[in-house]
Protein backbone atom coordinates (compact mmCIF):
# COMPACT_ATOMS: atom_id res chain seq x y z
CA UNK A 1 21.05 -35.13 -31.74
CA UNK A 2 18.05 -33.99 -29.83
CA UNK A 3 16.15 -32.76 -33.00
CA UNK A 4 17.11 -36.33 -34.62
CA UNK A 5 15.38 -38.37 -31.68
CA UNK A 6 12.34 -35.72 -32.28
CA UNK A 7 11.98 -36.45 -35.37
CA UNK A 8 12.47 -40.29 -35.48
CA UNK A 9 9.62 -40.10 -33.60
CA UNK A 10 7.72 -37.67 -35.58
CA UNK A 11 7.93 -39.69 -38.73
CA UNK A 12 7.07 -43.08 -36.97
CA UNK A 13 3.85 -41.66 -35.43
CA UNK A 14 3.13 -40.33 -39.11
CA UNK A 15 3.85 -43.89 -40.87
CA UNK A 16 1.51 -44.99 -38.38
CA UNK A 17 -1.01 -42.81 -39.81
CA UNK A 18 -0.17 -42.99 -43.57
CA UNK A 19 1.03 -46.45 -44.21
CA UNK A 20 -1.48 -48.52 -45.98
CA UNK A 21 -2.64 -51.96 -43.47
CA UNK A 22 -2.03 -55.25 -44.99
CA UNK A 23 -5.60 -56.19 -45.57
CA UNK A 24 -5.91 -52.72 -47.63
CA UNK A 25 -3.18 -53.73 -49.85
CA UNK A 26 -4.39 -57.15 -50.46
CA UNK A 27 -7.81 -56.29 -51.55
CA UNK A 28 -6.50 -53.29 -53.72
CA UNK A 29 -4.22 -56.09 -55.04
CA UNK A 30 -6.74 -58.41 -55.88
CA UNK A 31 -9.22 -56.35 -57.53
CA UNK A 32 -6.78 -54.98 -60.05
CA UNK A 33 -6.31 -58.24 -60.78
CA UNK A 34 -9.83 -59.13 -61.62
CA UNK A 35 -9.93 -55.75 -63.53
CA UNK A 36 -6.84 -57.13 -65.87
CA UNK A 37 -7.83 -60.95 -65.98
CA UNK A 38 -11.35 -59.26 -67.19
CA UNK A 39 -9.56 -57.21 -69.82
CA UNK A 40 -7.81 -59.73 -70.51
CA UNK A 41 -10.48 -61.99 -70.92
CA UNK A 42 -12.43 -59.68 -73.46
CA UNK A 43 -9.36 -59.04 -75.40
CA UNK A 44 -8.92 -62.38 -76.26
CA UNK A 45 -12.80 -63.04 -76.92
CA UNK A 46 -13.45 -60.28 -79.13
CA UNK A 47 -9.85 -60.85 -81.16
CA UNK A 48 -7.81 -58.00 -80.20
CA UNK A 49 -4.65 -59.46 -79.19
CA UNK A 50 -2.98 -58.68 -82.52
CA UNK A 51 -2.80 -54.84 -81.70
CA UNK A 52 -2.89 -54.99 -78.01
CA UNK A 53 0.70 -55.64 -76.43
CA UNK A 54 -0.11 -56.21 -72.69
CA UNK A 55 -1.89 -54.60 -69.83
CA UNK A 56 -0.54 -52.85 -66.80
CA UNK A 57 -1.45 -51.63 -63.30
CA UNK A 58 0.27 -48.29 -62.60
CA UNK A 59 0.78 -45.39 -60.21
CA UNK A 60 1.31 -45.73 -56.68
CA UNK A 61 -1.00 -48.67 -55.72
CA UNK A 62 0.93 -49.97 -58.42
CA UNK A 63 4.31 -49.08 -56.64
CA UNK A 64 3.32 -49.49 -52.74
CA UNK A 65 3.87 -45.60 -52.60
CA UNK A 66 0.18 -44.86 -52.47
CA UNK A 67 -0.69 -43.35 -48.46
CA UNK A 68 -3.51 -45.49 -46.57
CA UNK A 69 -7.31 -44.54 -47.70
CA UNK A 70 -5.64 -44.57 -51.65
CA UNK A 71 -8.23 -46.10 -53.32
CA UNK A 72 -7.33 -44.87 -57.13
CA UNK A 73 -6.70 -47.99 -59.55
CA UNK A 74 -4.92 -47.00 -62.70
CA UNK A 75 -4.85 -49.85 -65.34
CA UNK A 76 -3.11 -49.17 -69.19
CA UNK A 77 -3.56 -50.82 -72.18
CA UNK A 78 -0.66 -50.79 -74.44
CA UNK A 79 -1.46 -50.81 -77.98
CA UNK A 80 1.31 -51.99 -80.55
CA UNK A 81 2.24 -48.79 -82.18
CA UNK A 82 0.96 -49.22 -86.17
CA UNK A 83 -2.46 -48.95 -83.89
CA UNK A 84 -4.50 -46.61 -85.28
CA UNK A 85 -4.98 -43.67 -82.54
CA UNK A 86 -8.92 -44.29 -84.10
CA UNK A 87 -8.64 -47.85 -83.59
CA UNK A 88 -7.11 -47.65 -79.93
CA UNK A 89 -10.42 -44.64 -78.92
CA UNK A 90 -12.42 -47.70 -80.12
CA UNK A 91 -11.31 -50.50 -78.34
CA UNK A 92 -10.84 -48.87 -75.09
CA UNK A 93 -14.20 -47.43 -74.63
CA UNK A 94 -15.73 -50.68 -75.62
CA UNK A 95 -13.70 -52.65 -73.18
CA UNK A 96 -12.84 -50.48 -70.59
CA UNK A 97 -16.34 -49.69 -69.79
CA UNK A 98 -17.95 -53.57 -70.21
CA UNK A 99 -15.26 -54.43 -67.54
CA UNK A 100 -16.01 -52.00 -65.03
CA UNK A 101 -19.94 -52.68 -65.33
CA UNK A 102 -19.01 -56.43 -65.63
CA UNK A 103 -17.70 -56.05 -61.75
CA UNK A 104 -20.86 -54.24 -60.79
CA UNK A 105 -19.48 -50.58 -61.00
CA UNK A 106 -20.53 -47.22 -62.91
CA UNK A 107 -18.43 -46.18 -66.36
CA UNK A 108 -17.97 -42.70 -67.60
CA UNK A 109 -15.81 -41.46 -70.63
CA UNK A 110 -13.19 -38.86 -69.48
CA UNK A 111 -10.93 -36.77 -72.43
CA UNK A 112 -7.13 -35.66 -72.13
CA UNK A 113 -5.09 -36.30 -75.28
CA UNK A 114 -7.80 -39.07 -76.36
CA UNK A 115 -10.13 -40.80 -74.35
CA UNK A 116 -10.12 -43.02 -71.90
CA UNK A 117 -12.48 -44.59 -69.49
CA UNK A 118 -12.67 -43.49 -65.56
CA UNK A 119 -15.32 -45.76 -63.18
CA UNK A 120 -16.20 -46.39 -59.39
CA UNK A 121 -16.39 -49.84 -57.95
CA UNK A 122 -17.61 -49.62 -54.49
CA UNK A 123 -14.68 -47.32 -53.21
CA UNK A 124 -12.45 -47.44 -55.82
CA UNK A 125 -11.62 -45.20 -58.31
CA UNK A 126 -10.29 -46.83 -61.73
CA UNK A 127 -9.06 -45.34 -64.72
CA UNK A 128 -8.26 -47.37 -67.46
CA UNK A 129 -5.98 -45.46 -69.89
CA UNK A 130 -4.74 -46.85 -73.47
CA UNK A 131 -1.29 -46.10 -74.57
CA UNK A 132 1.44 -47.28 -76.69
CA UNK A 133 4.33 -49.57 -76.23
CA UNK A 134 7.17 -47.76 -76.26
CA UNK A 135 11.08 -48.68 -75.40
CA UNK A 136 13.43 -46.52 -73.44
CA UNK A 137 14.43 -43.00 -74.45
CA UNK A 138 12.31 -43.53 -77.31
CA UNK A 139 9.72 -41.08 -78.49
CA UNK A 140 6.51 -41.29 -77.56
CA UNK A 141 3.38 -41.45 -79.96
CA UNK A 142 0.58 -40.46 -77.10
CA UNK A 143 0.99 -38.39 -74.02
CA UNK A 144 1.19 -41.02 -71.25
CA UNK A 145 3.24 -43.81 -73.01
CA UNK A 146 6.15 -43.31 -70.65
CA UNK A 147 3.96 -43.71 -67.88
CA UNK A 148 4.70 -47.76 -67.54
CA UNK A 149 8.04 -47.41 -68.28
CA UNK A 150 8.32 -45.28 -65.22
CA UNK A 151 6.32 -47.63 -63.61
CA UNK A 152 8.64 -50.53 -63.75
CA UNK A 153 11.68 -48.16 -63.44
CA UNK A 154 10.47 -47.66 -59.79
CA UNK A 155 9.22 -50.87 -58.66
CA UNK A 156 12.89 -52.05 -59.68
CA UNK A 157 14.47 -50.05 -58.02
CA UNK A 158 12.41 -50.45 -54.67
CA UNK A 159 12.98 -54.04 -54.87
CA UNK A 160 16.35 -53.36 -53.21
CA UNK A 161 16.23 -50.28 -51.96
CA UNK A 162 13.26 -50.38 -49.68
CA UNK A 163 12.28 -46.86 -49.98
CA UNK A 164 8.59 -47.13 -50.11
CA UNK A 165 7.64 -45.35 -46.55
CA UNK A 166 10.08 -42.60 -47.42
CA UNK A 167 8.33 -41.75 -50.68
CA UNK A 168 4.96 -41.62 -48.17
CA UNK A 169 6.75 -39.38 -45.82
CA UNK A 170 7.57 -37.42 -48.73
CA UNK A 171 4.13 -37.17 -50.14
CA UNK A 172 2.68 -36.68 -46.52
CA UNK A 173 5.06 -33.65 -45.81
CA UNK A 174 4.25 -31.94 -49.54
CA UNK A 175 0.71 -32.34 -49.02
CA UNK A 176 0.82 -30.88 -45.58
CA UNK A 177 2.80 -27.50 -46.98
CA UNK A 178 0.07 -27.47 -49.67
CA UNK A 179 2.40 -28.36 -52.84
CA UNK A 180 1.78 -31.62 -53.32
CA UNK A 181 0.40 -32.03 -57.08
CA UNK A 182 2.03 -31.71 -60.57
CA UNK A 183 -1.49 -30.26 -62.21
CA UNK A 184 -1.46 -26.66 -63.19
CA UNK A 185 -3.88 -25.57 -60.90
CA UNK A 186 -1.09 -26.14 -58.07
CA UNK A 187 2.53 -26.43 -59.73
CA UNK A 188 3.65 -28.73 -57.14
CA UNK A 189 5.64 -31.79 -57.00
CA UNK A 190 4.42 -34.86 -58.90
CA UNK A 191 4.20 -38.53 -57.03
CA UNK A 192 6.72 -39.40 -59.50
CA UNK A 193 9.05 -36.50 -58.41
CA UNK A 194 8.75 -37.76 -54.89
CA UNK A 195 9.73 -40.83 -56.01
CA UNK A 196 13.04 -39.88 -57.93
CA UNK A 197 14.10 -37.62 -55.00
CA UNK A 198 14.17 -40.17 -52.22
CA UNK A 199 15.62 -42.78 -54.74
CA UNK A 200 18.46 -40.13 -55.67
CA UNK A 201 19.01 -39.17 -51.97
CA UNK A 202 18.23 -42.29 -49.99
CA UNK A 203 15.35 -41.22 -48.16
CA UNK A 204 12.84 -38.50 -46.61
CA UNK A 205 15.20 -36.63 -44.57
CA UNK A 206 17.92 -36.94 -46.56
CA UNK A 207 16.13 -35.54 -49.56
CA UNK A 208 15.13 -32.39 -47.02
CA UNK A 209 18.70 -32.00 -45.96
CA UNK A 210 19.95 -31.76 -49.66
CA UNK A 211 17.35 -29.84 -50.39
CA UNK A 212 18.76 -26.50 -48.58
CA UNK A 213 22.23 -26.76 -50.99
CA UNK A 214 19.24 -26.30 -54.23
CA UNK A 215 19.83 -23.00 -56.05
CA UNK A 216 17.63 -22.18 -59.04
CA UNK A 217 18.32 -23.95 -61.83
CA UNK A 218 19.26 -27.18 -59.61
CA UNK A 219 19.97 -30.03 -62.12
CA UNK A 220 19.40 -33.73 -60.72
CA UNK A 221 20.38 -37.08 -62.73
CA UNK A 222 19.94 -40.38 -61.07
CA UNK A 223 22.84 -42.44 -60.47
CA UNK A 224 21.01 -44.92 -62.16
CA UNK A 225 20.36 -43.28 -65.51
CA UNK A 226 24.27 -43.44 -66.11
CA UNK A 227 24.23 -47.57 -65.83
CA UNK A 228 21.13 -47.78 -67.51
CA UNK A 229 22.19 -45.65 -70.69
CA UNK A 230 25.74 -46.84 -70.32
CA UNK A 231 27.38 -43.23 -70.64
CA UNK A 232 30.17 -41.08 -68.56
CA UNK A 233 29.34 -38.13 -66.41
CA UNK A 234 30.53 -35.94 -69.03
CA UNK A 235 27.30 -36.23 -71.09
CA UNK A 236 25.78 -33.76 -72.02
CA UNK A 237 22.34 -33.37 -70.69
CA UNK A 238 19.52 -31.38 -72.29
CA UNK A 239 19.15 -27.49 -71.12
CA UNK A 240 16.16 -26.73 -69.24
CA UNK A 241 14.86 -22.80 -68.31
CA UNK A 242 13.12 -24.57 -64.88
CA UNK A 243 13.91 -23.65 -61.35
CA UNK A 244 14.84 -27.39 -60.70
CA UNK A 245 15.56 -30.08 -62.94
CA UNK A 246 15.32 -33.66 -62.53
CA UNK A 247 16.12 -35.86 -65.90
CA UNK A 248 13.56 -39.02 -66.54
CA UNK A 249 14.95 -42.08 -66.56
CA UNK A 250 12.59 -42.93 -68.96
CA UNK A 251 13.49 -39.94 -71.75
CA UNK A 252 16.40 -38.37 -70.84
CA UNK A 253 15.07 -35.31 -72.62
CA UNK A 254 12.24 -34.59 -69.91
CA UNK A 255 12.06 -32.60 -66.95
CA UNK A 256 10.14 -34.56 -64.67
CA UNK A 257 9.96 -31.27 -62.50
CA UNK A 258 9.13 -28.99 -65.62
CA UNK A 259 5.06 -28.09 -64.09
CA UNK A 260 7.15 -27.04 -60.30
CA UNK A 261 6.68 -23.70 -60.11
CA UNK A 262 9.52 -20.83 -58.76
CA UNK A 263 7.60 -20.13 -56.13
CA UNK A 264 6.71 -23.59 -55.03
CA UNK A 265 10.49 -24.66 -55.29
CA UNK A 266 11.33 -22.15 -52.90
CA UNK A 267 8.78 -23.07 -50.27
CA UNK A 268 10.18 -26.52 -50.43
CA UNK A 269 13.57 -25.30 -49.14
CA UNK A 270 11.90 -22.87 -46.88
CA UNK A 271 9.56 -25.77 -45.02
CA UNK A 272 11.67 -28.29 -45.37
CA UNK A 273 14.51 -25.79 -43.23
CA UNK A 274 11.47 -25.07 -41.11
CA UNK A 275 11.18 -28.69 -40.38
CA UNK A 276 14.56 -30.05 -39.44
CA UNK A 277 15.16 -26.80 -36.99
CA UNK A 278 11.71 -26.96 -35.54
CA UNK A 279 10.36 -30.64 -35.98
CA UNK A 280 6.80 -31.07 -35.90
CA UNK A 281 4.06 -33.39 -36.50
CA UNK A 282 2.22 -29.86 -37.64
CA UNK A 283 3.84 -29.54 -40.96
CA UNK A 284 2.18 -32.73 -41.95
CA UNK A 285 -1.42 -31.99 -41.74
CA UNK A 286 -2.98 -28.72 -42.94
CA UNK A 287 -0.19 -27.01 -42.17
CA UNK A 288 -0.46 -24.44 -45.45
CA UNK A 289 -4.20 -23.70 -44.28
CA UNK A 290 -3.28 -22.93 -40.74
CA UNK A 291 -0.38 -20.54 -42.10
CA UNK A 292 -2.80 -19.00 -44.46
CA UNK A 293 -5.40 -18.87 -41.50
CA UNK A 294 -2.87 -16.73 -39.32
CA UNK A 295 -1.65 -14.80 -42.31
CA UNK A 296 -5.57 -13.51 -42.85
CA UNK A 297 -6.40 -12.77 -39.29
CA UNK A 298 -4.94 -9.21 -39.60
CA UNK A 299 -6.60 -5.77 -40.69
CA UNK A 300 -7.39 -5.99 -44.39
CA UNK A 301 -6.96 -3.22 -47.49
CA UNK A 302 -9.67 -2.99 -49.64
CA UNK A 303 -10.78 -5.88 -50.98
CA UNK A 304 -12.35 -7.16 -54.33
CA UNK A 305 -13.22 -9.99 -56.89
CA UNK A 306 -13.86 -10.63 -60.13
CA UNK A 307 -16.37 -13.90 -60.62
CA UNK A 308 -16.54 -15.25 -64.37
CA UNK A 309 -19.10 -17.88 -65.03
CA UNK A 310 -17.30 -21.35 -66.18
CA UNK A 311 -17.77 -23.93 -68.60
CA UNK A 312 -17.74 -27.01 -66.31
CA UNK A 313 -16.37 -28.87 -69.23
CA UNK A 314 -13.17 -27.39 -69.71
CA UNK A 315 -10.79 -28.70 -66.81
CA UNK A 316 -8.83 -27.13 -64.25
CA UNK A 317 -5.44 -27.60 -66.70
CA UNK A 318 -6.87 -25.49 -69.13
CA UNK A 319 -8.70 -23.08 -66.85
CA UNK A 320 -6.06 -22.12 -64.31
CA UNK A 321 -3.12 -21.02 -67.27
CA UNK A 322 -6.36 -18.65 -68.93
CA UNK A 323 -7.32 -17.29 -65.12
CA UNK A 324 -3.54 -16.68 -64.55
CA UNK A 325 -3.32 -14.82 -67.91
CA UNK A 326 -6.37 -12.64 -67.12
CA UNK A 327 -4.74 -11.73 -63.94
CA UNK A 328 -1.81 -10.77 -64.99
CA UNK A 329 -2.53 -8.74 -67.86
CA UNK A 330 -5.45 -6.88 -65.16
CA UNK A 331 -2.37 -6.46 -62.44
CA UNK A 332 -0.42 -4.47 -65.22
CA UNK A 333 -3.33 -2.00 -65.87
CA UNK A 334 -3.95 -1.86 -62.19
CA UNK A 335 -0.29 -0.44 -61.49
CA UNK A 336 -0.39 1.54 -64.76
CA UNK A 337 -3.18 3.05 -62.76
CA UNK A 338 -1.32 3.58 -59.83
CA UNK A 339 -3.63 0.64 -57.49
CA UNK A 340 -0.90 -0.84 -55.17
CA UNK A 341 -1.36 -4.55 -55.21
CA UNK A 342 -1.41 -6.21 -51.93
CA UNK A 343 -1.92 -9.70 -52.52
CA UNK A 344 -4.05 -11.58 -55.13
CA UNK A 345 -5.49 -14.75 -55.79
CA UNK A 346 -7.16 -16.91 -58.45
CA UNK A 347 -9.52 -20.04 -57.47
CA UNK A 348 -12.22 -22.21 -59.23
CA UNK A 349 -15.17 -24.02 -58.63
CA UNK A 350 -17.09 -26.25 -60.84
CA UNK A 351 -19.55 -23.62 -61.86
CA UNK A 352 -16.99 -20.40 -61.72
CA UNK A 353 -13.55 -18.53 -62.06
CA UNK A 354 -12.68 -16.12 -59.16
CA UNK A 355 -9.86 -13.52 -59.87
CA UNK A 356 -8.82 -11.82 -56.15
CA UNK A 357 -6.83 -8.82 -55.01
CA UNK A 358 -6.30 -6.90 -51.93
CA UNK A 359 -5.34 -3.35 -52.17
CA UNK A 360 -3.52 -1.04 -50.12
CA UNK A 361 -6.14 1.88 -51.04
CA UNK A 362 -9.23 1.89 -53.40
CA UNK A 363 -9.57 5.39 -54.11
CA UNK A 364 -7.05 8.27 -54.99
CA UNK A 365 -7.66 12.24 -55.41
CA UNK A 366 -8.66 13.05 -58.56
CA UNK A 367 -5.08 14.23 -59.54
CA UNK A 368 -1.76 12.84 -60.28
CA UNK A 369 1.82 13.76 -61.35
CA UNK A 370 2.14 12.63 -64.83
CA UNK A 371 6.03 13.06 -65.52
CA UNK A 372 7.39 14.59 -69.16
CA UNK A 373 10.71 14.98 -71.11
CA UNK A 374 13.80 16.74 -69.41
CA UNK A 375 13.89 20.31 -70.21
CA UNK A 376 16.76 19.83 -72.71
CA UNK A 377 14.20 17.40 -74.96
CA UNK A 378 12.86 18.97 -78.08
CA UNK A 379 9.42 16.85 -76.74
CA UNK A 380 9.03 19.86 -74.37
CA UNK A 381 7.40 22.07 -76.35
CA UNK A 382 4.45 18.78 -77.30
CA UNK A 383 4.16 18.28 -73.72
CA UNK A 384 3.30 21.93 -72.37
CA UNK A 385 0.55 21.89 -75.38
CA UNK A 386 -1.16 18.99 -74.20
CA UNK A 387 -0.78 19.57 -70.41
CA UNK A 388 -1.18 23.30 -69.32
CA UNK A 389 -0.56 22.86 -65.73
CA UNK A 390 3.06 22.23 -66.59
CA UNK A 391 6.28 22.87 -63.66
CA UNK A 392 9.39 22.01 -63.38
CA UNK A 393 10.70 18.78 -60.94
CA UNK A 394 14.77 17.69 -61.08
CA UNK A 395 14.95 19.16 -64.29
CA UNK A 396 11.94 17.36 -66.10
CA UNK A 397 8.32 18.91 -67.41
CA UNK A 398 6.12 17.39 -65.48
CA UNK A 399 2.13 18.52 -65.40
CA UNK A 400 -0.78 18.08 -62.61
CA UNK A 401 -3.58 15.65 -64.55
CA UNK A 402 -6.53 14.06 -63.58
CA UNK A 403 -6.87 10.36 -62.98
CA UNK A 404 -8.52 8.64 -65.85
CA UNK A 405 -9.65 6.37 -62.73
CA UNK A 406 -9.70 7.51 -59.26
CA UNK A 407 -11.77 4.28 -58.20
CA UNK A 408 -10.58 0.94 -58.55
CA UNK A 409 -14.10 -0.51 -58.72
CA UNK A 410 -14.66 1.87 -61.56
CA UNK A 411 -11.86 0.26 -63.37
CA UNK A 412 -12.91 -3.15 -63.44
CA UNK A 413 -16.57 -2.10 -63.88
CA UNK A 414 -15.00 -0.83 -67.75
CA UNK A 415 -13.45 -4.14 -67.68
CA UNK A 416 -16.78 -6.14 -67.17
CA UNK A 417 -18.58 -4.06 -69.61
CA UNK A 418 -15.85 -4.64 -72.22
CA UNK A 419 -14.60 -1.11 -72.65
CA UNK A 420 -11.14 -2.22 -71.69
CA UNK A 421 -10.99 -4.92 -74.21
CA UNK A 422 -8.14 -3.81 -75.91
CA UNK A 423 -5.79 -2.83 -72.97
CA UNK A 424 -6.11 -6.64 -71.02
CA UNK A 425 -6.41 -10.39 -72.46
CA UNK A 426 -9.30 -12.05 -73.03
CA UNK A 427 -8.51 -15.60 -72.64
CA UNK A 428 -11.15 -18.33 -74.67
CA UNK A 429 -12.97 -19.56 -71.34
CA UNK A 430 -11.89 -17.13 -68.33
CA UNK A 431 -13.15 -13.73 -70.43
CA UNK A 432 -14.09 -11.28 -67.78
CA UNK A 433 -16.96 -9.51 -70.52
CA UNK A 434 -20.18 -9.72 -68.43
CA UNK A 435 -18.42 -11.04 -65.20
CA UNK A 436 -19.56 -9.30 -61.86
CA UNK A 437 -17.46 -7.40 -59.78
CA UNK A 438 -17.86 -7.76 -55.73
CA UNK A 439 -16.77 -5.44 -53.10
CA UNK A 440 -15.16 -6.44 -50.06
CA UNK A 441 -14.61 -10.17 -50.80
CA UNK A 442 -11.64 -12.47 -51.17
CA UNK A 443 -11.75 -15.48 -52.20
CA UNK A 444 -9.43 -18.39 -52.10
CA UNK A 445 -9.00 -22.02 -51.61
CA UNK A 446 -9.20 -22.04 -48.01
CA UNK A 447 -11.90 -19.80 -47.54
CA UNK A 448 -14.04 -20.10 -50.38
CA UNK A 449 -15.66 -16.44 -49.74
CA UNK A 450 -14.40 -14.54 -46.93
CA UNK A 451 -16.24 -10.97 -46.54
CA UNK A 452 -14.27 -8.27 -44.61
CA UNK A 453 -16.02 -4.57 -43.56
C-alpha cells in the first residue's frame, strides 16, 4: 500500500514533466494540417488524384502518445497499388519537397526501401513518406504500408480507453533504462510496442506487473485481434523464434517485438521488478547512464579498441548488424587464443565504427598446454611427432607449445594489417583492414572515449 501511494505520486510528478501542454498540441495540430491541405492542394493541381488514395498524419503526434518537446511530424501518402513503385519515387519527391519549402522550411531526400522526403520547419521535424493502400492482414507491397493501418488501429482504440498518458509513462520509463527504440543499433521496444502493451494490460503499471510472469518465448495477442478477425482462441497463431512475441493487429503474421533483443527483454523484467519494490523518480531519467557510470568507476583490465573509418552514408541499421558481426567473429579468435573477455562494446559516430573490449590480462607466458588424443587413440603416435615436449595428464597426450600470440595487441595488429583475413569476417562497411588499434581506451555510448592507466 505504501509503495502504491509512492508511486502514484511518482508517475504524476513525471506526467507533469512529459505530458505535452495544450498550446503544444494545438500548433503541432495545425501545422500538419497545413502540410496535408498543401499536399493536398498540389495533388489536385498537378492531376494526381487518380493514383493517390489519401493522405495521413501518423506516429505519435498523430496518436497523442508523443512526450512534450515531440516535435517529429510524420505525413504518408498512400498510393493506389497498380502505382508504379517508379511513379510513386516521382511524385513524392516532387511534392513532398515543394510543400515543405512552400511553408518556408529546408527539404532533403532521405533513402530506406525507396525514397522519401525528410524537412525542418522552424522546430519541426517532418517526414513525408509514400506508401500503399493496403487492407487488413493483407500483404504489403512497400515496407511501411501497415504503418496507417496501425495508426488508426490505435487512435480507435484510445477513443475509449483513455490510455494515452500510460503509453507516455511507458515510453518515459524505457527511455530512462536505456531501451527505448526498435532500430538495430539499440534492439529496444518500439513506440508501437508500448502502445500494444498498455492497450493489452490496461495501463503503465499494470503492464510492469505482468511483465515479471514473461518467460522467453512470451506470446501476446490482443483481445481485440480476436473481434476484429472474428476467430476463437483456438487459432492457430504463427511461430516465432523471439524472446517475446506480440501479434500485429494489422498482419497477424508479424512480430511487432521481432527487433527486441534477449538481452533487452530481460532488463525489462529486471527494471521494471526494480521499480515496483524500490519506486523512484530515478529510473525515469538517465537512469542506464548513471548505472553504467557506477558500473565503470572500478579498477579496470586491460583495455583496447578497434576504430574503423565509416562511410557516413550507410546508416546505423546497416552498420550496427556488420560491427556486431566483426565482433563476434574477433571474440571467437580472442578465446581460441586464450584472451579472457571481460566486457565489450561496439559504438558509432558519424565519421567511425568503434569495436571495445576489456580484458582480464593482455599478455600470457610464451607457453601453453595444448591438449592431444587419449593414450588409447591411434592419433598418438601423429601427435608426439609434431609436439616433442609431449607428457601424460588424466590419461591424454598433451605437449608444452608456444603461444602463436602471447600479446593481445599483437593479435589485432595481424588483424589490421589483414593477415587474419581468413580466420574473422570482413563485413562490406565495418572491415577492420587498415583500422587502428588503441591501447588503453574504451569506448561507448556514454563515454565516448574514456582512457584508463
Amino acid at each position: 500500500m505504501e509503495n502504491m501511494e509512492s508511486i502514484s505520486k511518482i508517475l504524476k510528478d513525471v506526467l507533469e514533466d512529459i505530458t505535452p501542454g495544450k498550446r503544444e498540441k494545438e500548433e503541432l495540430n495545425k501545422l500538419s494540417k497545413t502540410i496535408i491541405d498543401g499536399l493536398y492542394t498540389i495533388i489536385q493541381t498537378e492531376g494526381l488524384c487518380d493514383i493517390v488514395e489519401d493522405i495521413v498524419q501518423v506516429g505519435s503526434t498523430a496518436r497523442d502518445t508523443h512526450l512534450k518537446n515531440d516535435y517529429d511530424i510524420d505525413i504518408f501518402i498512400r498510393f493506389k497499388r497498380g502505382v508504379d513503385r517508379e511513379v510513386l519515387k516521382e511524385t513524392i519527391l516532387n511534392i513532398g519537397r515543394r510543400v515543405i519549402e512552400n511553408l518556408g522550411g529546408t527539404s532533403w531526400i532521405e533513402y530506406a526501401e525507396h525514397p522519401y522526403v525528410s524537412g525542418r520547419i522552424g522546430k519541426y521535424d517532418i517526414d513525408i513518406v509514400p506508401c500503399y493502400k493496403i487492407g487488413w492482414n493483407e500483404g504489403i507491397i512497400s515496407a511501411v504500408d501497415r504503418t496507417p493501418l496501425h495508426n488508426q488501429f490505435v487512435k480507435d482504440i484510445l477513443k475509449s480507453k483513455h490510455l494515452n498518458n500510460d503509453i507516455r509513462l511507458l515510453k518515459k520509463f524505457l527511455k530512462g533504462v536505456g531501451i527505448y527504440g526498435s532500430d538495430l543499433k539499440t534492439k529496444g521496444f518500439s513506440g508501437y510496442l508500448c502502445e500494444l502493451l498498455v492497450i493489452h494490460y490496461g495501463g503503465f503499471i499494470n503492464t510492469l506487473k505482468n511483465a515479471q510472469k514473461w518467460k522467453i518465448g512470451e506470446k501476446i495477442v490482443l483481445d481485440e485481434i480476436f473481434q476484429i478477425y472474428g476467430i476463437g482462441r483456438d487459432y492457430r497463431f504463427s511461430d516465432f523464434d523471439h524472446p517475446l512475441v506480440v501479434y500485429d493487429p494489422v498482419d497477424l503474421k508479424r512480430n511487432v517485438a521481432a527487433a527486441l533483443s534477449k538481452e533487452n527483454f530481460c532488463r525489462f523484467i529486471f527494471y521494471s521488478r526494480q521499480f515496483l519494490e524500490n519506486p523512484s523518480k530515478e529510473f525515469f531519467y538517465n537512469y542506464h547512464r548513471k548505472l553504467t557510470e557506477r558500473v565503470n568507476s572500478r579498477d579496470r583490465g586491460a583495455l583496447l579498441t578497434l576504430k574503423i573509418e565509416r562511410d557516413s552514408n550507410i546508416v546505423d541499421d546497416i552498420i550496427y548488424p556488420q560491427m556486431e558481426k566483426l565482433q563476434k567473429s574477433i571474440n571467437k579468435l580472442l578465446i581460441e587464443n586464450d584472451f579472457q573477455i571481460l566486457d565489450c562494446e561496439i559504438y558509432a559516430t558519424k565519421d567511425a565504427c568503434y569495436l571495445s573490449w576489456e580484458f582480464l590480462v593482455w599478455e600470457f607466458p610464451n607457453v601453453k598446454v595444448r591438449v592431444g588424443p587419449p593414450v588409447f587413440n591411434r592419433k598418438v603416435r601423429d601427435f608426439v611427432k609434431k609436439y616433442p615436449k609431449h607428457f601424460i595428464k588424466d590419461c591424454r597426450v598433451c605437449a608444452y607449445v608456444e603461444r602463436k600470440y602471447k600479446d593481445v595487441y599483437q593479435l589485432f595488429e595481424d588483424i589490421v594489417s589483414g593477415k587474419l583475413k581468413n580466420r574473422i569476417k570482413h563485413p562490406k562497411y565495418v572491415s577492420p583492414v587498415n583500422g587502428k588499434v588503441y591501447r588503453d581506451i574504451f569506448v561507448n555510448r556514454y563515454m565516448s572515449i574514456m582512457r584508463i592507466k
